[in-house]
Protein backbone atom coordinates (compact mmCIF):
# COMPACT_ATOMS: atom_id res chain seq x y z
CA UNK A 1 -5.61 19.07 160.79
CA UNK A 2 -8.77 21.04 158.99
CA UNK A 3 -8.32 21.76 155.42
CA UNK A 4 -10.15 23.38 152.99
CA UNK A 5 -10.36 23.08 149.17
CA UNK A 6 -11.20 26.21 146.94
CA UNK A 7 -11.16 25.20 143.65
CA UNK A 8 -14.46 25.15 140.85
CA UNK A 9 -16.11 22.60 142.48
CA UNK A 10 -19.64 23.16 141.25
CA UNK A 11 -18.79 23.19 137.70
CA UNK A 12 -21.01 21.40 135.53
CA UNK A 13 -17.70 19.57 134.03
CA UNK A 14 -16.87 15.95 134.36
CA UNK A 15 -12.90 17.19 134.98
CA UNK A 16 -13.61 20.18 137.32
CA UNK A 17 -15.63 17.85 139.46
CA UNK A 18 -13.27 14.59 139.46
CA UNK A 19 -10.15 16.80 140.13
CA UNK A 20 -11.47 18.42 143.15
CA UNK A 21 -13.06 14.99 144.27
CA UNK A 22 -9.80 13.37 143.73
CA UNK A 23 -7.48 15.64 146.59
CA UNK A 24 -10.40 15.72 148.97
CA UNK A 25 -10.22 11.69 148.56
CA UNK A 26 -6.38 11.74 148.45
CA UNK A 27 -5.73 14.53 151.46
CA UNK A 28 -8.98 12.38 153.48
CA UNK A 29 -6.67 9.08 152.90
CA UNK A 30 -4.20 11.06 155.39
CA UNK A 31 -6.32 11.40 157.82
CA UNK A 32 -6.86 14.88 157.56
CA UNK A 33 -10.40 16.34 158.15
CA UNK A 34 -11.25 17.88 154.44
CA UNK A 35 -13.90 20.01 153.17
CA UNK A 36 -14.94 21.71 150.37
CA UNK A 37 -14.73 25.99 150.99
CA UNK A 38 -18.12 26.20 148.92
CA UNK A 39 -18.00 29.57 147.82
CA UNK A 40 -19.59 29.92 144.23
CA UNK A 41 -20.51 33.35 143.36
CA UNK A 42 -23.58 34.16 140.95
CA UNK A 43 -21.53 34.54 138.04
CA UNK A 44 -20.45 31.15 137.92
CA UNK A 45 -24.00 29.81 138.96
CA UNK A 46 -25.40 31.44 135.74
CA UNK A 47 -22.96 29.75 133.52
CA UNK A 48 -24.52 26.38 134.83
CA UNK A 49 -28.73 27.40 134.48
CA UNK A 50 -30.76 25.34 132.01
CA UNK A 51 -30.61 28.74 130.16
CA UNK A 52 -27.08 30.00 131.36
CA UNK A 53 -27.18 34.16 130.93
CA UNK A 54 -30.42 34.85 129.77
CA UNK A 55 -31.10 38.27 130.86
CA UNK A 56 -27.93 39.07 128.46
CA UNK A 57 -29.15 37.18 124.97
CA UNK A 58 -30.62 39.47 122.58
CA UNK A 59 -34.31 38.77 122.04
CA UNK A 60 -33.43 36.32 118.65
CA UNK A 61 -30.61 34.50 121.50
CA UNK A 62 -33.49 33.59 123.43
CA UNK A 63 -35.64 32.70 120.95
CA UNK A 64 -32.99 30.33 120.02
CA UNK A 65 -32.29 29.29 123.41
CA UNK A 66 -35.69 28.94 124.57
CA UNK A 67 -35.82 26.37 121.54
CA UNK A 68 -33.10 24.26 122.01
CA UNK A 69 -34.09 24.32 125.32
CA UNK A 70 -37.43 22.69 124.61
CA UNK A 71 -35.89 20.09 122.11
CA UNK A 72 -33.29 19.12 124.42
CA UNK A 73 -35.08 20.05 127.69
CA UNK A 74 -34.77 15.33 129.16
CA UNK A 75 -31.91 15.24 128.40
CA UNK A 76 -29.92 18.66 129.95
CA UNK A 77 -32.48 18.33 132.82
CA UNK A 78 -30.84 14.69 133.52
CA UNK A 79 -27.14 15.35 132.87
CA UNK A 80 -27.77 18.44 135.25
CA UNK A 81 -29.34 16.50 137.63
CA UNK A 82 -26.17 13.80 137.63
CA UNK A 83 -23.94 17.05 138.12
CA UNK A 84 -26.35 17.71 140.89
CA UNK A 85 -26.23 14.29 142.54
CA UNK A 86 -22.47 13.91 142.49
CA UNK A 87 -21.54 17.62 143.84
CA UNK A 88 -24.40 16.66 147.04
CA UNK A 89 -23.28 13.20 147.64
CA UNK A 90 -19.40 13.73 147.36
CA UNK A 91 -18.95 16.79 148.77
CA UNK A 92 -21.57 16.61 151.21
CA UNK A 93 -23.13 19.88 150.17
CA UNK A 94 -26.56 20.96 149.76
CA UNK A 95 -28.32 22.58 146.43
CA UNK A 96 -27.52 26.15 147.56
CA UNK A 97 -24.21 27.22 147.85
CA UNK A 98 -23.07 28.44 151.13
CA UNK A 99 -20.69 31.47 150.53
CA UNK A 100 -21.85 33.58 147.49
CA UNK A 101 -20.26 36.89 148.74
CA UNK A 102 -16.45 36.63 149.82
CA UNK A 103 -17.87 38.83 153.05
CA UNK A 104 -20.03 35.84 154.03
CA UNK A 105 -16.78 33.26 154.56
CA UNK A 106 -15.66 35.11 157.61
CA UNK A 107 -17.46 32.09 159.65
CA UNK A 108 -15.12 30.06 157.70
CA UNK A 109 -11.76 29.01 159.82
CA UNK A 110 -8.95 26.26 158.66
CA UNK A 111 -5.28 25.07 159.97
CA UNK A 112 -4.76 24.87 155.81
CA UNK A 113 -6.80 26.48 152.78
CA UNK A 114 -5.45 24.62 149.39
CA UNK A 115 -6.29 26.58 146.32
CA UNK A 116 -6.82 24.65 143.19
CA UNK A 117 -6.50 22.98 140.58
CA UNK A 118 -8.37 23.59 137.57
CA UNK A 119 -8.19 26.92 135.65
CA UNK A 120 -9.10 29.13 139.54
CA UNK A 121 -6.89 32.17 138.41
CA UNK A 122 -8.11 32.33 134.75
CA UNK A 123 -9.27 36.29 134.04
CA UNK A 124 -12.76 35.30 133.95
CA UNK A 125 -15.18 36.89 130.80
CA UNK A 126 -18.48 36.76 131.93
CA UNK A 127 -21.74 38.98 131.58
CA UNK A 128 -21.81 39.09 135.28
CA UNK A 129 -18.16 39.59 135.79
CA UNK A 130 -14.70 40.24 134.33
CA UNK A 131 -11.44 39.92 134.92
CA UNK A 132 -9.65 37.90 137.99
CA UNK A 133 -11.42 36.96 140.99
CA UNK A 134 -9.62 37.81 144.07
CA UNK A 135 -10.86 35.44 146.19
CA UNK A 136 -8.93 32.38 144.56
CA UNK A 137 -6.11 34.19 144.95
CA UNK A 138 -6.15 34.03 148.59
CA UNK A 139 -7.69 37.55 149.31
CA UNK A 140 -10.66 36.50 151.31
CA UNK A 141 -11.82 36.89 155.06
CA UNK A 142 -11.78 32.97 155.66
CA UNK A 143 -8.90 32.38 158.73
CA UNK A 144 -6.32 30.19 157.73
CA UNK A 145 -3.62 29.44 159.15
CA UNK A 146 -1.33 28.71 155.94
CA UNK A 147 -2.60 29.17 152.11
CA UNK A 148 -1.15 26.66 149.64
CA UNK A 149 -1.88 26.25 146.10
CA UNK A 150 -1.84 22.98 144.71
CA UNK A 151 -1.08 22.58 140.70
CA UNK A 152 -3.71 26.10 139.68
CA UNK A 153 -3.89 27.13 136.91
CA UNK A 154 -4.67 30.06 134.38
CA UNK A 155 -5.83 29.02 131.55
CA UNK A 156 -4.98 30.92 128.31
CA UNK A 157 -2.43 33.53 129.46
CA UNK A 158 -2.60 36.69 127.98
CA UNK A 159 -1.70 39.29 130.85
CA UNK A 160 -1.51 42.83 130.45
CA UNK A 161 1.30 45.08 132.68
CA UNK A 162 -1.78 45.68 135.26
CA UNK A 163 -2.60 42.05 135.59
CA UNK A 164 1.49 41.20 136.11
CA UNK A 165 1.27 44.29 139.54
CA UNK A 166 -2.04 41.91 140.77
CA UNK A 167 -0.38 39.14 140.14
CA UNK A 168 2.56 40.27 142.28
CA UNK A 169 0.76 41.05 144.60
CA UNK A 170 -1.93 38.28 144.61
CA UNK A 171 1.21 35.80 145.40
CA UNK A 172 1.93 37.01 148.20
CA UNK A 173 -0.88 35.31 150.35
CA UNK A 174 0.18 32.12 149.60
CA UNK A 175 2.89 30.41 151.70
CA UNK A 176 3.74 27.96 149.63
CA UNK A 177 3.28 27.84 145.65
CA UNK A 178 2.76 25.10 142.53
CA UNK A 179 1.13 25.27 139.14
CA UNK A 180 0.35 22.81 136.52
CA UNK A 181 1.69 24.38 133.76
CA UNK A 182 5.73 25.24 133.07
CA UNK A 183 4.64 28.50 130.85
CA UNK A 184 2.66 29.74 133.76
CA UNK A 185 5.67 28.63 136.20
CA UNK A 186 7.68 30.71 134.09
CA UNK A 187 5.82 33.82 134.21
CA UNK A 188 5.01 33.89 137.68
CA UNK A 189 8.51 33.46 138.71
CA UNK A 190 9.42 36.59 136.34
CA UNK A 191 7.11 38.27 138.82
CA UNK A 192 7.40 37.44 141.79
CA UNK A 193 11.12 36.72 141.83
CA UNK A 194 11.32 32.88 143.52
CA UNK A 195 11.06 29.92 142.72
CA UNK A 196 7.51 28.11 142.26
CA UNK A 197 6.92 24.12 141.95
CA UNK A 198 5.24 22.49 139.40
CA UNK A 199 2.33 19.55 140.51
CA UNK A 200 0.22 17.20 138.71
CA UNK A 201 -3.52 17.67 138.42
CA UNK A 202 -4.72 16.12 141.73
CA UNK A 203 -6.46 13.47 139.48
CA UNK A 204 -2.98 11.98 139.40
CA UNK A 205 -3.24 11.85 143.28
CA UNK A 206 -5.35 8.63 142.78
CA UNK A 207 -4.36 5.17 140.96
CA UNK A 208 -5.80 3.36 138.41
CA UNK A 209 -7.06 0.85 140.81
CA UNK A 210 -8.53 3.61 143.40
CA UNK A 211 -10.02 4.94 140.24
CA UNK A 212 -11.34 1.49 138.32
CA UNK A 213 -13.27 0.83 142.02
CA UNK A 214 -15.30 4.17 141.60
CA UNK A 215 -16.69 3.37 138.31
CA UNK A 216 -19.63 1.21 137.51
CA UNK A 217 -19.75 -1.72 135.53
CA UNK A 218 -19.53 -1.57 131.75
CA UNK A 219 -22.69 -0.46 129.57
CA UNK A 220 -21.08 -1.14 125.86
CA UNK A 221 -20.10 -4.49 124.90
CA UNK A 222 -18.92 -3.91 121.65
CA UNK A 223 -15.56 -2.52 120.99
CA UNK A 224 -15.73 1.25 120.29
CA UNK A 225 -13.60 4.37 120.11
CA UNK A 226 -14.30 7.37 122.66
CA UNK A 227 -14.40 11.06 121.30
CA UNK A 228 -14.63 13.23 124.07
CA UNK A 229 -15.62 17.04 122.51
CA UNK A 230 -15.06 19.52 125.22
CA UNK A 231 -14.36 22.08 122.64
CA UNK A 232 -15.66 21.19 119.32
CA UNK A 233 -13.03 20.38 116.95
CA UNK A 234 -13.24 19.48 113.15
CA UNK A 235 -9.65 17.89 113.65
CA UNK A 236 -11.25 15.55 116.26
CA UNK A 237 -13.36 14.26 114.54
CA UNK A 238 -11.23 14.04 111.13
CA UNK A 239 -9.00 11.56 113.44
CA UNK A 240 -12.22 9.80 115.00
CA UNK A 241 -13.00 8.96 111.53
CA UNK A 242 -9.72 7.93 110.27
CA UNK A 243 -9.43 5.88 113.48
CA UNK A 244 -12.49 3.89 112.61
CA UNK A 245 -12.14 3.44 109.30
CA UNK A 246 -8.75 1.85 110.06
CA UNK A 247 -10.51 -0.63 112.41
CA UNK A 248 -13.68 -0.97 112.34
CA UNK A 249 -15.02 0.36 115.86
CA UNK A 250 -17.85 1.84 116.68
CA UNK A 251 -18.00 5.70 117.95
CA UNK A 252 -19.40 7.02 121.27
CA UNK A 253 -19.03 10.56 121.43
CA UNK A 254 -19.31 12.88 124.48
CA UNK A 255 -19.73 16.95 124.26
CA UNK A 256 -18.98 19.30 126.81
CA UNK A 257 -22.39 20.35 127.50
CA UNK A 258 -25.76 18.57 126.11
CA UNK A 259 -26.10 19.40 122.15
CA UNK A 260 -29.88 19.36 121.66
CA UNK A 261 -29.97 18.74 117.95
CA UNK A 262 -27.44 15.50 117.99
CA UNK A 263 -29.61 12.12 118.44
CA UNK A 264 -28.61 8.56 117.85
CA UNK A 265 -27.12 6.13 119.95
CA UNK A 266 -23.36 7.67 119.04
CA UNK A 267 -24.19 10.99 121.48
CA UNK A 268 -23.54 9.60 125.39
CA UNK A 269 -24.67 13.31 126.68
CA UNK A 270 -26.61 12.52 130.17
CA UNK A 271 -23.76 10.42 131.49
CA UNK A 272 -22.66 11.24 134.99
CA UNK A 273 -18.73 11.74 136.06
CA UNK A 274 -18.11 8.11 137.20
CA UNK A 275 -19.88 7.02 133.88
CA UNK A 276 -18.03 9.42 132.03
CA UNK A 277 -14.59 7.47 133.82
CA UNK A 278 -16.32 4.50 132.38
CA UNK A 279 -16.48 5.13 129.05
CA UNK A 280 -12.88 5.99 128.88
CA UNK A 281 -11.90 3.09 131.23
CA UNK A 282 -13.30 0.57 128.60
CA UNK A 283 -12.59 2.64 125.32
CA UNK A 284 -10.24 0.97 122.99
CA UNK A 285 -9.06 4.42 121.76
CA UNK A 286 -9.52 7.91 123.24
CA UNK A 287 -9.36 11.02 121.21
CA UNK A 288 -10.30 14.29 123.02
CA UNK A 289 -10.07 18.24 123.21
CA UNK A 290 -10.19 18.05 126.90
CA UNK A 291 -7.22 18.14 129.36
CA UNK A 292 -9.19 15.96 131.59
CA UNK A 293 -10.14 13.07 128.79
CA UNK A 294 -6.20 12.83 128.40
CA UNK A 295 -5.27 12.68 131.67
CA UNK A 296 -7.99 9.52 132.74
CA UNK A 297 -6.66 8.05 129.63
CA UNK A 298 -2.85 8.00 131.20
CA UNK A 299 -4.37 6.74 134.22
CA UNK A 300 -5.94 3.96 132.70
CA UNK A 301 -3.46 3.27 130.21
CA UNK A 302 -5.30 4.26 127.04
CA UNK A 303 -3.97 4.84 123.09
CA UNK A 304 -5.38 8.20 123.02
CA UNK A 305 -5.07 11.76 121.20
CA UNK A 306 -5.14 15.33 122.43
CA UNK A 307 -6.40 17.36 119.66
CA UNK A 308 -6.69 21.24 118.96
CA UNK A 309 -6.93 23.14 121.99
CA UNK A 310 -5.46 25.88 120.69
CA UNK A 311 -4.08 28.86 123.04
CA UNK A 312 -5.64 26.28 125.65
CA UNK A 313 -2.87 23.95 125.17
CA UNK A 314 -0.47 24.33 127.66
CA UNK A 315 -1.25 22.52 130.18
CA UNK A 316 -1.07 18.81 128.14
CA UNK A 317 1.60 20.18 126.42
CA UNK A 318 3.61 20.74 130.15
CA UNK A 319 2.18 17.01 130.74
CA UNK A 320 2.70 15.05 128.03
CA UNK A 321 6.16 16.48 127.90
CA UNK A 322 7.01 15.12 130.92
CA UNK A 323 6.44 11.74 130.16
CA UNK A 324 7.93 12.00 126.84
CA UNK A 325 5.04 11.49 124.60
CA UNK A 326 4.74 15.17 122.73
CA UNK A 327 3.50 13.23 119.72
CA UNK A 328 0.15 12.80 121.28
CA UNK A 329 -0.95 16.03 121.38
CA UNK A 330 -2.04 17.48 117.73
CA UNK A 331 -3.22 21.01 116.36
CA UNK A 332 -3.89 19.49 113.33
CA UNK A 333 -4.08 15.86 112.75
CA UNK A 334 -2.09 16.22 108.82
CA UNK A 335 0.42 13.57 108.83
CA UNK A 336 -0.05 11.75 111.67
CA UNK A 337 0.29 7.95 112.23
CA UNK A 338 -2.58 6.58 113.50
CA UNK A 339 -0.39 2.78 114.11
CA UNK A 340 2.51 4.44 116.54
CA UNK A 341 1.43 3.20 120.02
CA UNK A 342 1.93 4.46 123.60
CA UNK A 343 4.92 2.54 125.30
CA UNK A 344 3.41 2.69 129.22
CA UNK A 345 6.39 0.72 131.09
CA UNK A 346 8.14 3.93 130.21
CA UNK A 347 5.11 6.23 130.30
CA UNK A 348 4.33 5.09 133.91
CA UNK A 349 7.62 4.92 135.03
CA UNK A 350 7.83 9.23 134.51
CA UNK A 351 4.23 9.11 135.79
CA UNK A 352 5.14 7.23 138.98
CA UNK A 353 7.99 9.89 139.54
CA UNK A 354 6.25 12.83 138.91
CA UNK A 355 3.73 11.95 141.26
CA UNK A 356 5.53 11.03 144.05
CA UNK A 357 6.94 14.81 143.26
CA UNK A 358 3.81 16.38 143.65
CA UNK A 359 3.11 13.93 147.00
CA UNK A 360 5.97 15.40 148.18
CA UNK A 361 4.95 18.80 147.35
CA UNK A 362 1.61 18.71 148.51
CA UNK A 363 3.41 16.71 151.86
CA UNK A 364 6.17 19.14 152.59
CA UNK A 365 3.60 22.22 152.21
CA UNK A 366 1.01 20.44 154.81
CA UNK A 367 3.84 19.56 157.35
CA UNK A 368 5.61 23.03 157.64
CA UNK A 369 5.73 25.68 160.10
CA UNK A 370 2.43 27.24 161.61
CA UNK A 371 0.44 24.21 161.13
């Protein structure tokens, strides 16, 4: 069977990338011949640039940009280049993407397309383009035989009465449905009238030991404490430092994209994604503002925090609620005890169960009719 993944799989993000690189590894372990659909449009290939958007920065925004640019030029030239390296090597794709126009993918032809995960059918707010893109929705020119979505996801929803009659719409290419979140669950079965299944990230798909033989050996030797700063947070970092002045640890502290005015050996910022795993793999505490730096530290079994993410939250929310540990996600970081530790016999038990759901999922939706 020939399947192909559309999902953000060019994103200069250590979770976009491992996510995507985690079902083509899980859906290769069944034998199945999986690729990568690598359509990336010029909107998202402007959000990655050394300069992303420049033609739309007022003359002082690229002044400013221009600068930063030059004071952290090593160091975002290297973490782009590990982005680079990974996206050629592990989904056997070259520096150009192949399908930048939806009209282009007509060559393309699959027994199954899965869409997802990551945030695919967020409205997108970009110079370069706005609202939802069609083409994650299944509305593209590619043959395939059956269209599955696999644990996608929108992001903040805010949906207007417009975006609910696209939506409607939209579902109806897909043969089979899941989502990662249970508010989005909820709104799209409001819509579309039946019932849709909710799925792990596909990071999930992999174990801790498939994962721990990916990652290389350990750079740190001292005990520290990992702050992962997708989003910047002021709570994240109120916690980091309440964390280590409880015990002592030293601080290693990631950012979503390279921050060209933060030196010292506490900034980790050219690290590529199987470093990145190894940082959390060996932290001795995990606080982060990404969905993704919660998730690897379930996998590997980590005392961790989620911290303020806002409208952006409901995705560990829908998580961490199914394994029973709520407490671990905070807005704001008043009150909390710092001491109260992660129970994982009963964390991984719910872990172990909800994976073998989505397995199922994922199984049942591969193994239907018209394959």
């Amino acid at each position: 069977m020939k399947i192909g993944i559309l999902t953000y799989h060019r994103s200069h993000n250590y979770g976009a990338l491992l996510q995507a690189f985690a079902l083509q590894t899980y859906l290769r372990g069944l034998v199945h011949e999986t690729e990568v659909v690598d359509y990336w449009p010029n909107y998202h290939s402007q959000e990655y640039k050394l300069i992303p958007y420049f033609n739309a920065k007022s003359f002082k925004g690229k002044i400013k940009s221009i600068l930063l640019l030059f004071i952290g030029y090593p160091r975002i030239l290297k973490r782009s280049r590990q982005y680079k390296k990974f996206i050629k090597k592990q989904f056997n794709l070259s520096d150009k993407p192949l399908y930048i126009k939806a009209k282009t993918m007509k060559e393309a032809e699959y027994d199954v397309v899965i869409y997802g995960s990551d945030q695919i059918w967020r409205k997108q707010n970009y110079p370069l383009f706005k609202g939802f893109d069609e083409i994650y929705f299944g509305s593209n020119p590619l043959f395939a035989r059956k269209k599955v979505s696999y644990a996608a996801s929108m992001g903040v929803i805010n949906l207007k009465d417009e975006d609910r009659v696209f939506l409607k719409k939209m579902m109806n290419n897909f043969d089979v449905i899941s989502v990662r979140e249970s508010n989005l669950k909820k709104v799209l079965e409001n819509v579309i009238g039946r019932e849709i299944s909710l799925a792990l990230d596909p990071v999930f798909l992999l174990d801790k030991e498939k994962w721990q033989t990916l990652i290389p050996e350990r750079k740190i030797k001292e005990k520290y404490i990992l702050l992962y700063q997708l989003v910047p947070s002021e709570e994240s970092i109120k916690l980091t430092n309440k964390l280590q002045g409880n015990n002592g640890y030293k601080v290693i502290e990631i950012r979503g994209r390279v921050n060209s005015l933060l030196f010292g050996k506490r900034y980790m910022q050219t690290e590529s994604p199987f470093e990145f795993l190894s940082l959390i793999n060996n932290a001795e505490f995990v606080v982060s503002t990404s969905f993704h730096g919660a998730a690897f530290s379930l996998i590997f079994e980590k005392q961790f925090y989620a911290v303020g993410m806002g409208n952006n939250s409901g995705r560990i929310l829908t998580l961490l609620s199914s394994l029973e540990i709520e407490n671990r996600y905070l807005q704001k970081i008043e009150g909390v005890n710092i001491k109260e530790t992660i129970d994982y016999i009963n964390v991984n038990k719910k872990l172990i169960e909800n994976r073998e759901n989505s397995i199922c999922f994922l199984k049942n939706a591969l193994c239907g009719k018209d394959i």
